[in-house]
N, C-alpha and C. Protein backbone atom coordinates (compact mmCIF):
# COMPACT_ATOMS: atom_id res chain seq x y z
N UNK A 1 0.33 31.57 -11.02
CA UNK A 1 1.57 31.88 -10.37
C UNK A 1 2.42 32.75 -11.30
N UNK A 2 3.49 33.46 -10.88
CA UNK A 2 4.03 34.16 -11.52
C UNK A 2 5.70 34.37 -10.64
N UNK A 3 6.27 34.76 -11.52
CA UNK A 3 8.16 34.81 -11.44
C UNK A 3 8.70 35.92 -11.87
N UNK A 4 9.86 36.47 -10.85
CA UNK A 4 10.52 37.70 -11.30
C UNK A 4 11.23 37.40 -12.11
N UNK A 5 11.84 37.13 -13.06
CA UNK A 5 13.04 37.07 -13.84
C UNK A 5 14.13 38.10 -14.24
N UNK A 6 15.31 37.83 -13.74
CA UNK A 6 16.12 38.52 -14.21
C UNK A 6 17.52 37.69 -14.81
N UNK A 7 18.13 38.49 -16.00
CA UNK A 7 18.96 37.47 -16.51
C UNK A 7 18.24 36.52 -17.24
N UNK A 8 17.56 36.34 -17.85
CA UNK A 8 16.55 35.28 -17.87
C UNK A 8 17.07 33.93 -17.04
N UNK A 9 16.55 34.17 -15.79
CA UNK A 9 16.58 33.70 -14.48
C UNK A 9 15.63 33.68 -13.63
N UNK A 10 15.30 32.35 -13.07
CA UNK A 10 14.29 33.03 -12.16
C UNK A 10 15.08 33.40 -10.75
N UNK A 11 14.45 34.48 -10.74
CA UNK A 11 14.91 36.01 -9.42
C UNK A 11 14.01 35.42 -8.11
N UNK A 12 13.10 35.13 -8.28
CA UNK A 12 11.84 34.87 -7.58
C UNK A 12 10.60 34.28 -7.70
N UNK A 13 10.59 33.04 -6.97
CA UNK A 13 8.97 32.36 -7.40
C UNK A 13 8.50 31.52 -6.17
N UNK A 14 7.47 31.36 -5.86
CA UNK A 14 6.62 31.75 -6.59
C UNK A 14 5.83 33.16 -6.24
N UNK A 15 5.54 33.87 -6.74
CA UNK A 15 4.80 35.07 -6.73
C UNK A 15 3.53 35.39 -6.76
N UNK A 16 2.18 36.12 -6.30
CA UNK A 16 1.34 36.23 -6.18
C UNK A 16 0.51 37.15 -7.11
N UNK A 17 -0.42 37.55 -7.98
CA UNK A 17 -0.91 38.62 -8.53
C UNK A 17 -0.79 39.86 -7.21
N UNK A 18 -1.34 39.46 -5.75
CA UNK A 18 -1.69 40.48 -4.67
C UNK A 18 0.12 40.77 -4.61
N UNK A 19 1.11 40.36 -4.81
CA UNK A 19 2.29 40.20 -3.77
C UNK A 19 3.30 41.69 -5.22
N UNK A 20 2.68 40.95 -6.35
CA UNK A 20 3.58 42.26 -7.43
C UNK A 20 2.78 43.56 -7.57
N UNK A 21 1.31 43.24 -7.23
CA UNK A 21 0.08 44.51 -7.79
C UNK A 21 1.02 45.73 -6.08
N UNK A 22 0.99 44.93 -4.77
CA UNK A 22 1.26 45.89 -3.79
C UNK A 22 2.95 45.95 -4.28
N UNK A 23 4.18 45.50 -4.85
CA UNK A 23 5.18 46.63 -5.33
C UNK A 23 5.26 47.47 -6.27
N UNK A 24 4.21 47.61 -7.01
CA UNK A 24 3.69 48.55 -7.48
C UNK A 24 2.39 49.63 -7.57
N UNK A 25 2.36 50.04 -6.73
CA UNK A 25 0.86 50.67 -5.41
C UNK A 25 0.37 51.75 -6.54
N UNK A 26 1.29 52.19 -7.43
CA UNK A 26 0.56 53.38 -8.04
C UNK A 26 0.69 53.28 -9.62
N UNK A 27 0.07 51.97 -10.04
CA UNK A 27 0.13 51.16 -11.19
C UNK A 27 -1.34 50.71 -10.96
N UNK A 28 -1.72 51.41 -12.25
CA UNK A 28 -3.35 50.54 -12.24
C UNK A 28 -3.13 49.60 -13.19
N UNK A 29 -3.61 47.98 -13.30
CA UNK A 29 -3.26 47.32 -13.78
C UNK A 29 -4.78 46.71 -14.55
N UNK A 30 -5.17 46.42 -15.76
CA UNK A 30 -6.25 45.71 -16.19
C UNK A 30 -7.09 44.73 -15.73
N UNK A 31 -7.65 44.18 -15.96
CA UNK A 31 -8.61 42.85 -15.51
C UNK A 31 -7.80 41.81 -15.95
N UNK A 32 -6.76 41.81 -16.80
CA UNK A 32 -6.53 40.60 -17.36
C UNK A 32 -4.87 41.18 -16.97
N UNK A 33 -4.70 40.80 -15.64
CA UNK A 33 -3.49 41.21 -15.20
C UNK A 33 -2.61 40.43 -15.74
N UNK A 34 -2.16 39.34 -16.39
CA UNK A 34 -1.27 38.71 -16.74
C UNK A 34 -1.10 38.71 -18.33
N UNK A 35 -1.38 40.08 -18.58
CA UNK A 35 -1.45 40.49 -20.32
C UNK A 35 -0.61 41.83 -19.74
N UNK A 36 -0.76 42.53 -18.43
CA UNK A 36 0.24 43.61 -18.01
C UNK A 36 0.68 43.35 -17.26
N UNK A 37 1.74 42.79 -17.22
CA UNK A 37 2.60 42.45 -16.07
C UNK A 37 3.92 43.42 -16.17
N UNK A 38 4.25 44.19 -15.22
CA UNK A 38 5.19 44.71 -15.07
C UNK A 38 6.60 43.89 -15.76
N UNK A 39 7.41 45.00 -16.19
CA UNK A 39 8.48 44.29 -16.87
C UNK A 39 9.54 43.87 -15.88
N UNK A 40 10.20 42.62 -16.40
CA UNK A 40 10.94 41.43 -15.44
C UNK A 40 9.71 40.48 -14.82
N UNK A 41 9.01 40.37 -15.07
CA UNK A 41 7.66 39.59 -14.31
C UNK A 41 6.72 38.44 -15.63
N UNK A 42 6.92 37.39 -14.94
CA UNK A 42 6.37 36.45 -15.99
C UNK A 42 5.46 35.49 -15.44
N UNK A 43 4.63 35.31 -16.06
CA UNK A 43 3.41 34.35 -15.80
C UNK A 43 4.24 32.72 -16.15
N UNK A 44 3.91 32.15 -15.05
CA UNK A 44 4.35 30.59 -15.01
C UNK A 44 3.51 29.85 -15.04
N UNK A 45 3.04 28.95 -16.43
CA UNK A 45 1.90 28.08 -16.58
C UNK A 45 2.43 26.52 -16.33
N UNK A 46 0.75 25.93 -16.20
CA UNK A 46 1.40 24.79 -15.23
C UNK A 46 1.72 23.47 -16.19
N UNK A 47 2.77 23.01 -15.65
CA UNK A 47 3.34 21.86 -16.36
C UNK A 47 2.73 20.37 -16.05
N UNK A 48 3.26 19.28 -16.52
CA UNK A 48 2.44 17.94 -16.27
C UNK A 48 3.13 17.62 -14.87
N UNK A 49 2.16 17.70 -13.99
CA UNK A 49 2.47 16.48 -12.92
C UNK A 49 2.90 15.15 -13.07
N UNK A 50 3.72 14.86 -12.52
CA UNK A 50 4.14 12.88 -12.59
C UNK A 50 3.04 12.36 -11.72
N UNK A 51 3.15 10.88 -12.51
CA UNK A 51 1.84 10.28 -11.84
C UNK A 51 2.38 9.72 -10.61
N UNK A 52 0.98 10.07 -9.45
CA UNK A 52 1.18 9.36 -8.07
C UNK A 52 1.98 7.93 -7.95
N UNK A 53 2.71 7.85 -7.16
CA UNK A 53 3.90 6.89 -7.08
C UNK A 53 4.07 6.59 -5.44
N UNK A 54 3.06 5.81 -4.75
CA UNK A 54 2.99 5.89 -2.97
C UNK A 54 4.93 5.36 -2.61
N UNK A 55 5.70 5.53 -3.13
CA UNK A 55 7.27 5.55 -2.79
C UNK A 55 8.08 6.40 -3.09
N UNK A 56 7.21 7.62 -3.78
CA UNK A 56 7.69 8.91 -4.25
C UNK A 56 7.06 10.15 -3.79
N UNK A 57 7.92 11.33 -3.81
CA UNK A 57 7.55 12.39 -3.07
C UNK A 57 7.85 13.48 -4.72
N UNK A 58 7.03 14.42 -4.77
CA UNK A 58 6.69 14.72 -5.56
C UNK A 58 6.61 16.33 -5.14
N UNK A 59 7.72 17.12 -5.41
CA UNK A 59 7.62 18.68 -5.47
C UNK A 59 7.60 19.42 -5.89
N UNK A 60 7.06 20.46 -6.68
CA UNK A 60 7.52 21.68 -7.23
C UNK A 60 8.74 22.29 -7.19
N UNK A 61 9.24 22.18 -8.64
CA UNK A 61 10.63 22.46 -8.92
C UNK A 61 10.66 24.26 -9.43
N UNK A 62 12.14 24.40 -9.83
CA UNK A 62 11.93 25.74 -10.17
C UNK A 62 11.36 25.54 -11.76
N UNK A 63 10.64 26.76 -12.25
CA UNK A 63 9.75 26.67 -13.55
C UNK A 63 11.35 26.76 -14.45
N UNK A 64 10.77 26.13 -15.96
CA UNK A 64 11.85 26.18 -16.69
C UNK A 64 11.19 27.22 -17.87
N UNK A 65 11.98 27.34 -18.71
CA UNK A 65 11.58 28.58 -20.50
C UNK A 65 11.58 27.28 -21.02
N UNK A 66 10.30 27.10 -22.11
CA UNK A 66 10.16 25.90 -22.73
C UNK A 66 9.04 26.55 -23.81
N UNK A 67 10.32 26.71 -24.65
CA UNK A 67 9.33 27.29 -26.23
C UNK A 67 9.17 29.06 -26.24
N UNK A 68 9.78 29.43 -25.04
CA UNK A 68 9.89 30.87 -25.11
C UNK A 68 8.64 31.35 -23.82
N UNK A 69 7.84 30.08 -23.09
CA UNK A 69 7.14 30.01 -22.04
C UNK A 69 7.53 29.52 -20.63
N UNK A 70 7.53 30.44 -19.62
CA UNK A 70 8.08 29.48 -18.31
C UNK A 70 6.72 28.81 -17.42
N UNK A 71 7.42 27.46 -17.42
CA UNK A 71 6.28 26.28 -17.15
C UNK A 71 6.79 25.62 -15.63
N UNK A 72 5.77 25.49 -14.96
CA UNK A 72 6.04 24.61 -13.41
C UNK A 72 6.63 23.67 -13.86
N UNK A 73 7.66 23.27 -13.04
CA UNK A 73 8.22 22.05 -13.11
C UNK A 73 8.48 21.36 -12.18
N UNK A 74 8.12 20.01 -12.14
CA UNK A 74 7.87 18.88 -10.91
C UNK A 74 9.32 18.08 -10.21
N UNK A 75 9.77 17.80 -9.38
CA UNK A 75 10.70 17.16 -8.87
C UNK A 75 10.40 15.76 -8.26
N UNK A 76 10.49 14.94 -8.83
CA UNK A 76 9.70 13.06 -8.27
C UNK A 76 11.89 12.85 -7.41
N UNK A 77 11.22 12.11 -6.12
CA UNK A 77 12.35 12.17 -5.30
C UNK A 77 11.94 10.82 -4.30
N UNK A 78 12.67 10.35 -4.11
CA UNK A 78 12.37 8.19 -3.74
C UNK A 78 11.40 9.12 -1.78
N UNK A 79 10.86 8.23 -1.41
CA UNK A 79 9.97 8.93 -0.40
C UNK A 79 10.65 8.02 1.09
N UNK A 80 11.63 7.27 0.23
CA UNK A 80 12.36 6.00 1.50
C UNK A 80 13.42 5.72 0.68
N UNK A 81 14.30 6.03 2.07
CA UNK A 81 15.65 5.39 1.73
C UNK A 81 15.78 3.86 1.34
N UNK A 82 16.41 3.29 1.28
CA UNK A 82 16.70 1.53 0.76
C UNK A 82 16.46 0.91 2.09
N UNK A 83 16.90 1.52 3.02
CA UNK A 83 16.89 0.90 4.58
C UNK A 83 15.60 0.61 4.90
N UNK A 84 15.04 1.95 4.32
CA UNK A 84 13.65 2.01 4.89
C UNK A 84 12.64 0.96 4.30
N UNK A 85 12.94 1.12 2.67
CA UNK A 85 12.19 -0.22 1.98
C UNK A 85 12.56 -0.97 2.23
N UNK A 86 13.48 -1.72 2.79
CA UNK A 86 14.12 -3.25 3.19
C UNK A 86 13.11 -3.33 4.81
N UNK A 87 13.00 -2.25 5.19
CA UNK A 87 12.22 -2.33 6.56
C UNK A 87 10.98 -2.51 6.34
N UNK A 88 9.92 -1.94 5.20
CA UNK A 88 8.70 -1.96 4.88
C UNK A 88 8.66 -3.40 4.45
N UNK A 89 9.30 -3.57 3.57
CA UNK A 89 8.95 -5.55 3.19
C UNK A 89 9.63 -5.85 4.23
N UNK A 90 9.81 -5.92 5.25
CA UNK A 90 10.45 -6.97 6.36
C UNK A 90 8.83 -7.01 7.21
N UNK A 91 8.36 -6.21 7.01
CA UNK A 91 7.43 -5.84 8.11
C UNK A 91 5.92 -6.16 7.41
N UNK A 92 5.69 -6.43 5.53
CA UNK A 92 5.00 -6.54 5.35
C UNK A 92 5.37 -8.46 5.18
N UNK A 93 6.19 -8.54 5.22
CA UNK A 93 6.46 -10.09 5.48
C UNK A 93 6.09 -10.82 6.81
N UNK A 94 6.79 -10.10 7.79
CA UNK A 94 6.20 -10.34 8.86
C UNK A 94 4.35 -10.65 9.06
N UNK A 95 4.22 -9.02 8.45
CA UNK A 95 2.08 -9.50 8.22
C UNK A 95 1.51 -10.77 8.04
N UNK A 96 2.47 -11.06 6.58
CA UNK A 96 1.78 -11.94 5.89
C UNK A 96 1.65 -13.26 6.51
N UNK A 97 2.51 -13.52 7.26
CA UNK A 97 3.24 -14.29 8.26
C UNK A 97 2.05 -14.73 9.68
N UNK A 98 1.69 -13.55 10.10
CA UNK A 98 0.74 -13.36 11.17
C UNK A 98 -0.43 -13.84 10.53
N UNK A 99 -0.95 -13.05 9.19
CA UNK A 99 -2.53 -13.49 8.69
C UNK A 99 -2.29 -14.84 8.31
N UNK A 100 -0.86 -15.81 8.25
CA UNK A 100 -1.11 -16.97 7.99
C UNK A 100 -1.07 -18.06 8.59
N UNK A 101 -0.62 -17.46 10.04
CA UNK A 101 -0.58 -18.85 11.42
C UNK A 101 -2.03 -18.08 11.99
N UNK A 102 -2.92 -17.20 11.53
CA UNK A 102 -4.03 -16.55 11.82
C UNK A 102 -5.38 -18.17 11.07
N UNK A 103 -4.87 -17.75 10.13
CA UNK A 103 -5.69 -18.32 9.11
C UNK A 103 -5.71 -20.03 9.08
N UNK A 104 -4.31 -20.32 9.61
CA UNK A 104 -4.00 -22.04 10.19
C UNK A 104 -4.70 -21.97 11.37
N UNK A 105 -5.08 -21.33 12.40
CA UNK A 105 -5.70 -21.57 14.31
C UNK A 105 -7.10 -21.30 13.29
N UNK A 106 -7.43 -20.71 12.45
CA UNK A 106 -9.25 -21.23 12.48
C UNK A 106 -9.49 -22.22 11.62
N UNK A 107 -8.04 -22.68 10.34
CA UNK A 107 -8.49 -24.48 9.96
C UNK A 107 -8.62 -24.93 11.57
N UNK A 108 -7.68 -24.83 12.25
CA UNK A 108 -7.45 -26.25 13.35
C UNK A 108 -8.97 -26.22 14.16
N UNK A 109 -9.18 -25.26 14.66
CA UNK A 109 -10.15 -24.86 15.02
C UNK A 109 -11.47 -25.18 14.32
N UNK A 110 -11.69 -25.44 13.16
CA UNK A 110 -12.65 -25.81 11.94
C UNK A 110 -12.80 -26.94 12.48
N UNK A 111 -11.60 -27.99 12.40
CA UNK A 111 -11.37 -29.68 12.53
C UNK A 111 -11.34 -30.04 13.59
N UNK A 112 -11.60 -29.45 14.91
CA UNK A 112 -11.11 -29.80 16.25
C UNK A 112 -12.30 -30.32 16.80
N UNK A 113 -13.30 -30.11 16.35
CA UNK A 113 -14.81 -30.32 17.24
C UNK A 113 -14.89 -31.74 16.71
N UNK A 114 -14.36 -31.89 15.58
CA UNK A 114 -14.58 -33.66 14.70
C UNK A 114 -14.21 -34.44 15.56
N UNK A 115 -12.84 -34.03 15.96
CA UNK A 115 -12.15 -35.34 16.82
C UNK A 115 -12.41 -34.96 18.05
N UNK A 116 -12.78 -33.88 19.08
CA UNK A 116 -13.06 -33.82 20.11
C UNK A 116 -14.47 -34.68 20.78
N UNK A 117 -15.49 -34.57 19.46
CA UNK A 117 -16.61 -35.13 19.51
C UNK A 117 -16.40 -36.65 19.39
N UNK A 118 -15.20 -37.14 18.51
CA UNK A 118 -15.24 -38.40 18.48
C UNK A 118 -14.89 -39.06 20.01
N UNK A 119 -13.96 -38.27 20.39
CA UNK A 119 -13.15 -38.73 21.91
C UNK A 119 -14.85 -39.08 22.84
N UNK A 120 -15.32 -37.83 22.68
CA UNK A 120 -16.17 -37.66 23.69
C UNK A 120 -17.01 -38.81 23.43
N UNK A 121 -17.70 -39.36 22.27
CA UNK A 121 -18.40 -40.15 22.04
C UNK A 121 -18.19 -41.64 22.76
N UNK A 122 -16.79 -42.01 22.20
CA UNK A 122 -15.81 -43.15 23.07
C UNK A 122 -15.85 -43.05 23.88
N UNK A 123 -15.55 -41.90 25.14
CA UNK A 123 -15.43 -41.64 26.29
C UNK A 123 -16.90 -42.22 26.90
N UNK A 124 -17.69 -42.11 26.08
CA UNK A 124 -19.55 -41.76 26.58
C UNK A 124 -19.71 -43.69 26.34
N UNK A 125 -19.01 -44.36 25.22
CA UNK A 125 -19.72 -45.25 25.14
C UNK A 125 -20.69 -45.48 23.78
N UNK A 126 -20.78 -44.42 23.44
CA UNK A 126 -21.90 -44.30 22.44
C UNK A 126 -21.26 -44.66 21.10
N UNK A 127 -22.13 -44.49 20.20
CA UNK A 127 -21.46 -44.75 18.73
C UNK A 127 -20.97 -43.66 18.09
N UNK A 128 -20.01 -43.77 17.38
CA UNK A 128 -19.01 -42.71 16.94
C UNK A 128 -20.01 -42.11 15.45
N UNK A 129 -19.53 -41.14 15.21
CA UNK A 129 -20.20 -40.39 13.86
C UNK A 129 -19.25 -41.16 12.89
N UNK A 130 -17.89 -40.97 12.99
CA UNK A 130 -16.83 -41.14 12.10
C UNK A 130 -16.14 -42.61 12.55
N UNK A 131 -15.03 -43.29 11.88
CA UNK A 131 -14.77 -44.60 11.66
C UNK A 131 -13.08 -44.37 12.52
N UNK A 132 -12.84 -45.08 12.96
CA UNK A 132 -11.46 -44.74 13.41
C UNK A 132 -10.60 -44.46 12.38
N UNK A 133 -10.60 -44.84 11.61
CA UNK A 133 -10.10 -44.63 10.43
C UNK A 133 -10.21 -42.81 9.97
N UNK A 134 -11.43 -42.99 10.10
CA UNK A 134 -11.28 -41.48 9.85
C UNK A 134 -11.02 -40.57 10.78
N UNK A 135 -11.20 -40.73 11.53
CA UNK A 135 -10.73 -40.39 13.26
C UNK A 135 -9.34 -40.03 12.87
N UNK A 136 -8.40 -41.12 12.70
CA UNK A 136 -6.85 -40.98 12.60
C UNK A 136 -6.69 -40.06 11.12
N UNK A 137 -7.29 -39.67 10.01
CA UNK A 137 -7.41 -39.09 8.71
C UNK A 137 -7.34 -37.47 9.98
N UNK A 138 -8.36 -37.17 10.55
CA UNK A 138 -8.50 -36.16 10.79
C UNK A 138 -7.68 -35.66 11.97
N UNK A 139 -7.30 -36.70 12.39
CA UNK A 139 -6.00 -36.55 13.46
C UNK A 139 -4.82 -35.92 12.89
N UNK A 140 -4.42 -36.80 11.60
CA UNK A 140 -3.00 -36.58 10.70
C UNK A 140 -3.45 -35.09 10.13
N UNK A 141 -4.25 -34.79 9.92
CA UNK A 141 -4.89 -33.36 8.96
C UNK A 141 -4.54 -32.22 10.12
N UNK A 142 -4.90 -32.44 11.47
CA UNK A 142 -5.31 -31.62 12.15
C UNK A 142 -3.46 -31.19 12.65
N UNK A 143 -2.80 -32.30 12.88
CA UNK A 143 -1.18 -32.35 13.31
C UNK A 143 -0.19 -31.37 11.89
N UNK A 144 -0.66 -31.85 10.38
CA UNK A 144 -0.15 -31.03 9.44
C UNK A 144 -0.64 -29.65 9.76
N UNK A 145 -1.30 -29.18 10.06
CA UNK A 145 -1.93 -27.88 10.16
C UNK A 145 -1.07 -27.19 11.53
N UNK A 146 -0.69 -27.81 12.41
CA UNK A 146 -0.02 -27.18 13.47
C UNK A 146 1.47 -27.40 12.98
N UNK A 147 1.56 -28.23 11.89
CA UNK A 147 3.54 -28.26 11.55
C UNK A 147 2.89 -27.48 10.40
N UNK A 148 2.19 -27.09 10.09
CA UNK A 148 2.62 -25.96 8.73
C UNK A 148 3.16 -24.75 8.82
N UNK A 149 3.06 -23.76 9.33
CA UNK A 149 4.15 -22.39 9.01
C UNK A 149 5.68 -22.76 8.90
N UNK A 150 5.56 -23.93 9.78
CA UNK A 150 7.34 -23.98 9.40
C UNK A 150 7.80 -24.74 8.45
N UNK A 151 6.73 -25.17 7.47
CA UNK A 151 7.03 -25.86 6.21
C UNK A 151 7.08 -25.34 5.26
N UNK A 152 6.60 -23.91 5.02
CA UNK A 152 6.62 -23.18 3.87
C UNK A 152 7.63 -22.70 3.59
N UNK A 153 7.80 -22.44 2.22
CA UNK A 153 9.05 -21.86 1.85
C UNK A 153 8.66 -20.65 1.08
N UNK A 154 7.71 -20.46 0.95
CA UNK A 154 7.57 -19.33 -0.50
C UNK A 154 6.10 -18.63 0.68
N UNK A 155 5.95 -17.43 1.17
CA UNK A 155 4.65 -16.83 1.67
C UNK A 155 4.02 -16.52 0.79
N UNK A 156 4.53 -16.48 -0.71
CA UNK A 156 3.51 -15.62 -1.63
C UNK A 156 3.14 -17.02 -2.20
N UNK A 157 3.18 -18.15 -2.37
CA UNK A 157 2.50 -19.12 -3.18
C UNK A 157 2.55 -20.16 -1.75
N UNK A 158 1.40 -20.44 -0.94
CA UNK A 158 1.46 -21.59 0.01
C UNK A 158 0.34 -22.53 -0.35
N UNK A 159 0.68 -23.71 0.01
CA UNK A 159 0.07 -24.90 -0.47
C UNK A 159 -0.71 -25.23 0.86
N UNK A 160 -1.63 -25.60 0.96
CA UNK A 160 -2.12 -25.37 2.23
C UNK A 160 -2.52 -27.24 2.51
N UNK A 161 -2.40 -27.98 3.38
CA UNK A 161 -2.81 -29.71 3.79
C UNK A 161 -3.53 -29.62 3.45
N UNK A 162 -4.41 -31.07 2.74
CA UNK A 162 -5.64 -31.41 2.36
C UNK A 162 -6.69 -32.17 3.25
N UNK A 163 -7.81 -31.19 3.81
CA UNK A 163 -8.51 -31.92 4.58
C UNK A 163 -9.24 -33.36 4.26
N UNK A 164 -9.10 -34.26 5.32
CA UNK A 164 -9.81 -35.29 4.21
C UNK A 164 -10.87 -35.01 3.95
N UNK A 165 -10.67 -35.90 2.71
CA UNK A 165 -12.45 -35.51 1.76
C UNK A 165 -12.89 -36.49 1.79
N UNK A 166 -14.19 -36.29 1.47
CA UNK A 166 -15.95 -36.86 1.41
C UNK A 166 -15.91 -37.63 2.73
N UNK A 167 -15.57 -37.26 3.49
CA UNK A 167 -15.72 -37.89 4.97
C UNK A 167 -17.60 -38.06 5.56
N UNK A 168 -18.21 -38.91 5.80
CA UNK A 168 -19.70 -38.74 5.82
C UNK A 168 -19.82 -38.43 7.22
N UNK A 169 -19.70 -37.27 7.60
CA UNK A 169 -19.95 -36.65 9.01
C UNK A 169 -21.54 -36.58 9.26
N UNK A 170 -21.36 -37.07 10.16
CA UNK A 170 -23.00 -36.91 10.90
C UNK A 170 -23.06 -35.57 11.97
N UNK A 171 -23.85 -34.99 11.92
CA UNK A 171 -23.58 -34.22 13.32
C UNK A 171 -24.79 -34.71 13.95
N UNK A 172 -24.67 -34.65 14.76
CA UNK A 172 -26.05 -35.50 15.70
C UNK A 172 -26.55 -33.91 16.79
């Protein structure tokens, strides 16, 4: 890239090798066009990019003189207003929210065939897999799991009911 300067100013940028070679049509210019550059005309080398920042917008600024060299210079600029980030975490809260009364309907769903099977068994007459006792264990497990979203207080650290354990399930 390249810059008109005048004043030591930039006049104009960014500029093209094709865009200065055609205002000057009857100028033969070398192979190493940026060793003849018409006077007021300066080669602009490139400066450090800021690192990717997905909440930042990131533009090409005007080049600055740095050491007696004019260098690209970057403009980092917020990519969302405050409104907007208060809207992005409202909405990634919300998510988290969904994947976690998501993630409670397939516990319940996990535990539901235990006690459905027990009913049915009773219903049938037959002998139960599980003990009433555990029957009511997996009853109380299965009821915490439908009062849980509205027990949490923290979405980023949730404690999730404890299914009962070592229960000796038969499946028949």
């Amino acid at each position: 890239m390249y810059a008109r300067i005048e004043n030591n100013q930039i006049a104009e940028y960014p500029l093209t090798e094709h865009e200065i070679k055609s205002r000057f049509p009857n100028t033969s210019f070398t192979t190493d066009f940026a060793s003849c550059l018409p006077e007021g005309y300066e080669a602009v080398r490139p400066g450090p990019i800021p690192a990717d920042d997905p909440l930042k917008v990131i533009i090409e600024g005007q080049p600055s003189l740095v050491g007696g060299v004019w260098v690209r210079t970057w403009v980092q600029s917020d990519k969302y207003t405050a409104e907007e980030l208060q809207a992005i975490d409202a909405q990634k809260t919300a998510d988290k929210w969904v994947q976690l009364r998501e993630a409670r309907n397939e516990k319940i769903a996990e535990c539901s065939w235990i006690i459905e099977r027990h009913r049915d068994q009773k219903d049938a007459g037959a002998p139960t897999s599980i003990t009433e006792q555990e029957y009511q264990a997996w009853l109380s497990y299965r009821q915490s799991l439908r009062d849980f979203p509205p027990t949490v207080t923290d979405i980023d650290n949730v404690q999730w009911p404890s299914a009962p354990g070592d229960l000796a399930i038969t499946v028949l």
